[in-house]
Protein backbone atom coordinates (compact mmCIF):
# COMPACT_ATOMS: atom_id res chain seq x y z
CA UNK A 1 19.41 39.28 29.02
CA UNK A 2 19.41 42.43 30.99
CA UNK A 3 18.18 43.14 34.67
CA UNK A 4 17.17 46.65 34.60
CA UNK A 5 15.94 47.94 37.98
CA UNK A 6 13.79 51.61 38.41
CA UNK A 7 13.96 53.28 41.99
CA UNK A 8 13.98 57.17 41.05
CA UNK A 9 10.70 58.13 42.77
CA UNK A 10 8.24 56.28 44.21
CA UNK A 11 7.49 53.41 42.41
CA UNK A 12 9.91 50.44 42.55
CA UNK A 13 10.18 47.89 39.75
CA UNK A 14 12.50 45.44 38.11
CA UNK A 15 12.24 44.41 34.21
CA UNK A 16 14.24 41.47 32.55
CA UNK A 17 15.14 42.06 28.67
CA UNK A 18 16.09 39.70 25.88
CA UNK A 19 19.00 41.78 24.22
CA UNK A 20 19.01 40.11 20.69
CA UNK A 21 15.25 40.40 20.00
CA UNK A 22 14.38 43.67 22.79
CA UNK A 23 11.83 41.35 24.00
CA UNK A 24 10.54 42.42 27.61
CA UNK A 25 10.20 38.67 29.46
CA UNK A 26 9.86 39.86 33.18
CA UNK A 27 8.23 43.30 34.17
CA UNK A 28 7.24 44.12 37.69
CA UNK A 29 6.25 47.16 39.47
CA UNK A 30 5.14 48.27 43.16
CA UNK A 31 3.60 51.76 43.27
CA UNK A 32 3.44 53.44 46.44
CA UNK A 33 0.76 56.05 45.98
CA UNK A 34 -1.54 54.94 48.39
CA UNK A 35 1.62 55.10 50.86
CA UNK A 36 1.83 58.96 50.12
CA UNK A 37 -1.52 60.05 49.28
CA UNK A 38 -2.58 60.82 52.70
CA UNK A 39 0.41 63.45 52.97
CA UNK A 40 -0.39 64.94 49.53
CA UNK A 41 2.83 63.83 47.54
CA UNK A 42 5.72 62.01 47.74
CA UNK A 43 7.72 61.76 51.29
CA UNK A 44 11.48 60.84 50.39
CA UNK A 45 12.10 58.89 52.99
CA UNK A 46 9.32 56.99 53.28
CA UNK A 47 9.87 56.31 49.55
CA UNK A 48 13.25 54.76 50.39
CA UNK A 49 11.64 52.32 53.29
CA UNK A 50 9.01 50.94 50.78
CA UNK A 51 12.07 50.47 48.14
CA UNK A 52 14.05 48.59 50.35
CA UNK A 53 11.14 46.11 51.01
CA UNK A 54 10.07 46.14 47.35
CA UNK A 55 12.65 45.97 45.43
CA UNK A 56 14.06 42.81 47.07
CA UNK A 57 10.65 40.93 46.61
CA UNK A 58 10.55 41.95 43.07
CA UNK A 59 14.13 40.65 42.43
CA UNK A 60 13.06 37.02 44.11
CA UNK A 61 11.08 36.60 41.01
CA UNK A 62 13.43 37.30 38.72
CA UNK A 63 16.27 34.77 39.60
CA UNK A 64 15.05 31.98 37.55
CA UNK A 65 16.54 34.57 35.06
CA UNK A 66 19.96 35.09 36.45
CA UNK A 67 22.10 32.37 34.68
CA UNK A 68 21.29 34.35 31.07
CA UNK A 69 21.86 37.76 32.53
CA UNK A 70 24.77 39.74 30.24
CA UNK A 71 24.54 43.05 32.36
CA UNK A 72 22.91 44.95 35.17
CA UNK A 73 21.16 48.24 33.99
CA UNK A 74 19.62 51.21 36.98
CA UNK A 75 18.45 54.22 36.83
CA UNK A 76 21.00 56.61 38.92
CA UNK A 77 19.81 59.97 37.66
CA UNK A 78 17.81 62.47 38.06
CA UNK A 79 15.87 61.96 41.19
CA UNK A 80 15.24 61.59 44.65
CA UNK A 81 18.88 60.97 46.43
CA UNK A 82 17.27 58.21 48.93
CA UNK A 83 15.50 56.22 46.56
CA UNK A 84 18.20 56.45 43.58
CA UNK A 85 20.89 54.80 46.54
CA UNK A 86 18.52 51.76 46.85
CA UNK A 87 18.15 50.84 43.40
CA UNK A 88 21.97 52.12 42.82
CA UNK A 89 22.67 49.59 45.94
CA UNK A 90 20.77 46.58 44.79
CA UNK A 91 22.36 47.37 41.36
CA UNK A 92 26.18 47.01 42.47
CA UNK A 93 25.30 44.27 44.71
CA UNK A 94 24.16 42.24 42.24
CA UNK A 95 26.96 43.31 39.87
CA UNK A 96 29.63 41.77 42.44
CA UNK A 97 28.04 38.70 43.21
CA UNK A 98 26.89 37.57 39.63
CA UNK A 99 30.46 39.03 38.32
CA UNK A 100 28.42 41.33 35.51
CA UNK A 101 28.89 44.84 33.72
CA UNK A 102 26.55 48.03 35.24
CA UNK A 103 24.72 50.07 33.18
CA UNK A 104 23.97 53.39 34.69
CA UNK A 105 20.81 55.05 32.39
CA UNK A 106 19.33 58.58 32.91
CA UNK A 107 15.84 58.33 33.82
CA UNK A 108 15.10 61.29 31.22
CA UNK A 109 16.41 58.79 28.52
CA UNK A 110 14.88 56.13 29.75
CA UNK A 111 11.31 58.14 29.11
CA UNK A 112 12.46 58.51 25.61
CA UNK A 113 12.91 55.14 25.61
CA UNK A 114 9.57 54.12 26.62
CA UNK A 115 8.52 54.80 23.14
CA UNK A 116 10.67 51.93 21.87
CA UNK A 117 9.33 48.81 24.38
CA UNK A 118 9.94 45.58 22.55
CA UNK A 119 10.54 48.25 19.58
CA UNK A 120 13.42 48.94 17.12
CA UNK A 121 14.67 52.78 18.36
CA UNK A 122 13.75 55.86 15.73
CA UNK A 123 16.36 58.66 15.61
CA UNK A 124 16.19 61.26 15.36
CA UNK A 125 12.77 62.82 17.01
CA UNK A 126 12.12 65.73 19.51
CA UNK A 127 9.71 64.86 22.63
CA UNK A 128 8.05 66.19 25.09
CA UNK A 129 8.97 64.92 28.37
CA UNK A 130 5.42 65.78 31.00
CA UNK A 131 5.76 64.63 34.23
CA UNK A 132 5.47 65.24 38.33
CA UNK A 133 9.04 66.55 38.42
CA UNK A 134 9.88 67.89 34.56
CA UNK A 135 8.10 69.43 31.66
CA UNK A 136 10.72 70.02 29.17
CA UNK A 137 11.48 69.44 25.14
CA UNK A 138 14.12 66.96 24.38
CA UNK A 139 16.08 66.83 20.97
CA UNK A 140 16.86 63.26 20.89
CA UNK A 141 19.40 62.96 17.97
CA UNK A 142 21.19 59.64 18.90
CA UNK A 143 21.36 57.24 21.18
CA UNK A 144 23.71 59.04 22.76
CA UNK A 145 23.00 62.59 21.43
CA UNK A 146 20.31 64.57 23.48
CA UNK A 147 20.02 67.51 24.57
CA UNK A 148 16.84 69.95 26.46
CA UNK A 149 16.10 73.00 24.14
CA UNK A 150 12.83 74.04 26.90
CA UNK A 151 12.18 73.40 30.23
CA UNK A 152 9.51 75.10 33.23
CA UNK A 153 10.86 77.81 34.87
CA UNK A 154 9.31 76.53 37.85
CA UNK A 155 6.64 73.98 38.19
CA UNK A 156 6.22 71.18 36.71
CA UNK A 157 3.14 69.95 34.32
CA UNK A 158 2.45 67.00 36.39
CA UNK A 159 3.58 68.69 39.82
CA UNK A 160 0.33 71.95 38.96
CA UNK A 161 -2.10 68.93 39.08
CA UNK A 162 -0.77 67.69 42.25
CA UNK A 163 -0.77 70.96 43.63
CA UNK A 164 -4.26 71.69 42.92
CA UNK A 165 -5.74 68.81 43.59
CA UNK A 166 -4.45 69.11 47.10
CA UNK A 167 -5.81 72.80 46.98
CA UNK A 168 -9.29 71.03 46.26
CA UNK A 169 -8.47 67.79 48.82
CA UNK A 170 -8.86 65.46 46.07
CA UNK A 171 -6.26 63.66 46.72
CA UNK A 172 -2.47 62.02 45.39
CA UNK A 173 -1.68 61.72 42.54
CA UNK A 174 -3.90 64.54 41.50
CA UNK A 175 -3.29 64.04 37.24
CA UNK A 176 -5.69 60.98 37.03
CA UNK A 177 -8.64 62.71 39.52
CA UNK A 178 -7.96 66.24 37.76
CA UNK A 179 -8.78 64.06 34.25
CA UNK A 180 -12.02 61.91 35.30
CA UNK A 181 -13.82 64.52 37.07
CA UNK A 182 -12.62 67.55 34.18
CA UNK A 183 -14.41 64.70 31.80
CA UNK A 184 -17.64 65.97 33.30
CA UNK A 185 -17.13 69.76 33.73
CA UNK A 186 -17.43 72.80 31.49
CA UNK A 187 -14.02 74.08 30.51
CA UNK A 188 -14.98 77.03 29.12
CA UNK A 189 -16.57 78.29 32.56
CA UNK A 190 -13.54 79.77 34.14
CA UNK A 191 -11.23 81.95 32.24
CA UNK A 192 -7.30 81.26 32.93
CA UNK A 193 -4.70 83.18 31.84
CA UNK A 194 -2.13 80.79 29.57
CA UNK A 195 1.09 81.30 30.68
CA UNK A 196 4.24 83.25 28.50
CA UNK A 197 1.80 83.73 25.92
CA UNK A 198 3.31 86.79 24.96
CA UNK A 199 6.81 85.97 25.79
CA UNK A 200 9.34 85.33 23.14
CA UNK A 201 10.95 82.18 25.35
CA UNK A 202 10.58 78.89 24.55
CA UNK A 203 9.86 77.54 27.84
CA UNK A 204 6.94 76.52 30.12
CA UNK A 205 5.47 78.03 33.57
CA UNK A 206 3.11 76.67 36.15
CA UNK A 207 3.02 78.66 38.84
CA UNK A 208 0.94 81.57 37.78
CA UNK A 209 -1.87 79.22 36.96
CA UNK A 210 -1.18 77.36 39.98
CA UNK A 211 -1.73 80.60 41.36
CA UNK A 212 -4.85 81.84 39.78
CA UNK A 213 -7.01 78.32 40.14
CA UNK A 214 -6.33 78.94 44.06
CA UNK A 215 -7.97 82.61 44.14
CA UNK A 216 -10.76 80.75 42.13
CA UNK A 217 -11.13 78.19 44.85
CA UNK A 218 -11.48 80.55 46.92
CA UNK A 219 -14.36 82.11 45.09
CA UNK A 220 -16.61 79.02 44.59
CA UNK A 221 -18.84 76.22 46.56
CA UNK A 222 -16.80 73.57 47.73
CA UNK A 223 -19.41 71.75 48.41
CA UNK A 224 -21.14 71.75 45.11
CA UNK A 225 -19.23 68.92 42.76
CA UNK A 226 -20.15 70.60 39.50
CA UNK A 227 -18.28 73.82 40.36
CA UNK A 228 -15.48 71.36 40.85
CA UNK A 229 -15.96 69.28 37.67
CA UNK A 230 -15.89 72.94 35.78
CA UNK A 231 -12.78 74.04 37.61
CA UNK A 232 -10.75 70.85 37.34
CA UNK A 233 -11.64 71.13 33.48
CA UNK A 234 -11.20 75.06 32.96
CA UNK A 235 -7.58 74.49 34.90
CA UNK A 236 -6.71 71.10 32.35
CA UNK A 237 -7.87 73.59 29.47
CA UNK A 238 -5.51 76.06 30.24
CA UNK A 239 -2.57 73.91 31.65
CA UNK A 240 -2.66 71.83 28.35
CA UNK A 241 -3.00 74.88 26.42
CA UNK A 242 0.01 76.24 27.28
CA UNK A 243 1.68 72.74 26.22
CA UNK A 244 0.50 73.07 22.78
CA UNK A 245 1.06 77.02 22.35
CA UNK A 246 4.97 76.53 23.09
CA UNK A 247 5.07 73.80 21.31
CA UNK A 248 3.54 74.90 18.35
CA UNK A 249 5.91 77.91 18.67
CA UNK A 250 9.06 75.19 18.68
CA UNK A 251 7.26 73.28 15.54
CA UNK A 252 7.49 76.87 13.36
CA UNK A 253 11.17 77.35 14.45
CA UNK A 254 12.15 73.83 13.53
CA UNK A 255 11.48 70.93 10.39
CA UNK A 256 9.84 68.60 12.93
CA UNK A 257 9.30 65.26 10.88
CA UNK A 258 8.84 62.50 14.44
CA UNK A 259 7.51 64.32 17.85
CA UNK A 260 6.89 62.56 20.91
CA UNK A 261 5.01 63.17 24.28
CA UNK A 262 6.50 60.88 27.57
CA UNK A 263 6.47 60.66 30.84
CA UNK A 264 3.91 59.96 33.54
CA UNK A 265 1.40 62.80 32.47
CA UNK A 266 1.25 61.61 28.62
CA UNK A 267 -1.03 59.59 30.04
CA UNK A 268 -3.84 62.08 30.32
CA UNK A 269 -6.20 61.23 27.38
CA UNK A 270 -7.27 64.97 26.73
CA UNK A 271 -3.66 66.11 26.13
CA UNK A 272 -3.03 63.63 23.42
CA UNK A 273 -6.28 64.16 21.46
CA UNK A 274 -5.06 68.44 21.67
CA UNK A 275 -1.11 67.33 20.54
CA UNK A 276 -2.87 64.81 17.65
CA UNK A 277 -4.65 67.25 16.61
CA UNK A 278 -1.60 69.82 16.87
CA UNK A 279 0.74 67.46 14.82
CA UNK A 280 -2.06 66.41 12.37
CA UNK A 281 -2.01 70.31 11.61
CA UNK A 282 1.95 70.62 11.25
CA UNK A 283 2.01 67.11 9.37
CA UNK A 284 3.69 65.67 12.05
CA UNK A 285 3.94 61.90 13.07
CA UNK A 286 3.29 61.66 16.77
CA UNK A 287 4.27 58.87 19.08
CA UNK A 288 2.99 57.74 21.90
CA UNK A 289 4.50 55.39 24.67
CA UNK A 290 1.69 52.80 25.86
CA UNK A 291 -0.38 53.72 28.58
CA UNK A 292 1.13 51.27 31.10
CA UNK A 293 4.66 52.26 30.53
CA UNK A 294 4.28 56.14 30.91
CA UNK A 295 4.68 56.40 34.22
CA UNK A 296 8.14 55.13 36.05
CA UNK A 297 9.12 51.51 35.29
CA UNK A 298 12.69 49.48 34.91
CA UNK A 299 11.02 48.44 31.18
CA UNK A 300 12.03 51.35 29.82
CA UNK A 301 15.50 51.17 31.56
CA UNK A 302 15.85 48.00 30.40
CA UNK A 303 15.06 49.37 26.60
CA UNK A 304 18.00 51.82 26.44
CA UNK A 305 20.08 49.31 28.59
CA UNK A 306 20.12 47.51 25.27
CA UNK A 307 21.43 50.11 23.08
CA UNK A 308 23.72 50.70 25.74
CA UNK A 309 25.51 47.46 26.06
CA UNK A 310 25.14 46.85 22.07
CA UNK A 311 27.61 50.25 22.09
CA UNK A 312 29.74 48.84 25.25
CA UNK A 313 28.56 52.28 27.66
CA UNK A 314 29.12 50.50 30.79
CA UNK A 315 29.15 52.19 34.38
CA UNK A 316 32.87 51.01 36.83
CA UNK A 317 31.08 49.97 40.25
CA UNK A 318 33.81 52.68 41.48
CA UNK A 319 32.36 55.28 39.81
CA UNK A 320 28.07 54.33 39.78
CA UNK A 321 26.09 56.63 41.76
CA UNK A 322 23.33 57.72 42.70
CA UNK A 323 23.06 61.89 40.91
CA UNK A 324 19.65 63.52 41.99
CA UNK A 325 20.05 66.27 40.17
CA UNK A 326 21.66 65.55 36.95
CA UNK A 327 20.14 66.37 33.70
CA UNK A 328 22.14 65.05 30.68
């Protein structure tokens, strides 16, 4: 088995996996949202307290586990540099004192992985990795093989609902609130302008919508929900529109047969009935990571920690640590 342990952000979790049969036999996770939602998004170092309090309680129930472990898998890039050192910490700890092989996985890989949970792995596909800190396409080849070919230019899908749900004080995270109340507004009330659309580049921007949704707050009644409702819906409109216009652009530039959408925003329902419908168009299969295993988690660590000891990519405990800003 593999202990796989997840400490990039703010949510801290520990997942044991069978290696012959990718079965997931011990998943926990401890999100801290409710830690960081009165300061509107994620405080680094308060991130880092919580982990080193979580992460140990998590790892007391996994020892019953610890006489089959084969390896030791954590995710030491991308991320925040304080809470990558306490899962990279735990990690080489626990590789001295049970005398076992590291596995240091890419958190961007591990996303991709989160398609393949208790799975068999399918190479190659492209994804589409949505989250609070990246919004970027991912050629995933091999195993080993991946590469970006788009990325934001500045914010992030996941980090423009944050931002304006803070604009609106609805709170952190701001994805899931932006969703439920945009369920209940008209989207077709306030006209956004979709970002790059007449730009040749293949890559996404959030800023100028960002931008134009806080001029429209400005404009409306606060105090009256349904202009809310119809501005948290005409903002998802736009914001998922631009998703699917650069994407389609990347689908007519390349023989797409497998596309994928990951991270924590693939979790927003409304984005993956527009990209069904997109690949249904194109004749594209589309895959989609289940809902609980979107968002951070050591399962999906613990998925490409198996391909990764099957191929013998281990990490020297020299060498393992913790790179914030790595990409692949």
């Amino acid at each position: 088995m593999i202990l796989s342990i997840e400490s990039s952000c703010d949510d801290s979790s520990i997942a044991i996996t069978e290696i012959e049969t990718k079965k997931l036999l011990f998943h926990k996770k401890i999100s801290q949202e409710l830690n960081h939602s009165k300061y509107g998004g994620v405080v680094p170092e308060l991130a880092a307290r919580l982990h080193a309090t979580a992460l140990p309680k998590i790892l007391e129930e996994s020892k019953i586990f610890f006489k089959d472990l084969k390896a030791i898998a954590v995710t030491n890039e991308p991320g925040l540099s304080v809470t990558l050192i306490e899962g990279v910490l735990m990690a080489k700890a626990l590789g001295i004192s049970l005398n076992l092989p590291l596995i240091a996985v890419n958190h961007l890989k591990g996303h991709i992985y989160s398609l393949f949970i208790e799975k068999e792995s399918l190479f190659p596909l492209s994804a589409l990795l949505i989250s609070g800190g990246h919004t970027q396409i991912i050629e995933a080849n091999s195993f080993d093989n991946m590469k970006t070919v788009a990325k934001t230019l500045d914010d992030s899908f996941g980090e423009s609902f944050d931002k304006v749900s803070k604009m609106l004080n609805l709170g952190y995270p701001g994805g899931p609130v932006i969703e439920k109340l945009a369920k209940e507004g008209d989207e077709n009330r306030f006209k956004f302008t979709i970002p790059l659309s007449n730009s040749p580049l293949l890559a996404f921007s959030y800023s100028g919508i960002k931008n134009q949704v806080r001029l429209q707050i400005e404009k409306i009644d606060k105090n009256n929900p349904q202009d809310i409702k119809d501005l948290c819906a005409s903002f998802q409109k736009a914001a998922t529109a631009h998703l699917i216009q650069k994407c389609k652009k990347y689908f007519k530039q390349n023989r797409i047969k497998d596309f994928a959408i990951v991270g924590g925003a693939s979790q927003n329902l409304y984005v993956r009935e527009k990209f069904l419908n997109l690949c249904n168009e194109f004749k594209i299969n589309l895959h989609l990571a289940p809902l609980k295993y979107c968002s951070d988690n050591a399962a999906m660590i613990g998925r490409y920690a198996i391909d990764a000891f099957k191929e013998e990519k281990f990490t020297p405990l020299k060498t393992l640590k913790a790179n914030p800003q790595s990409t692949f």
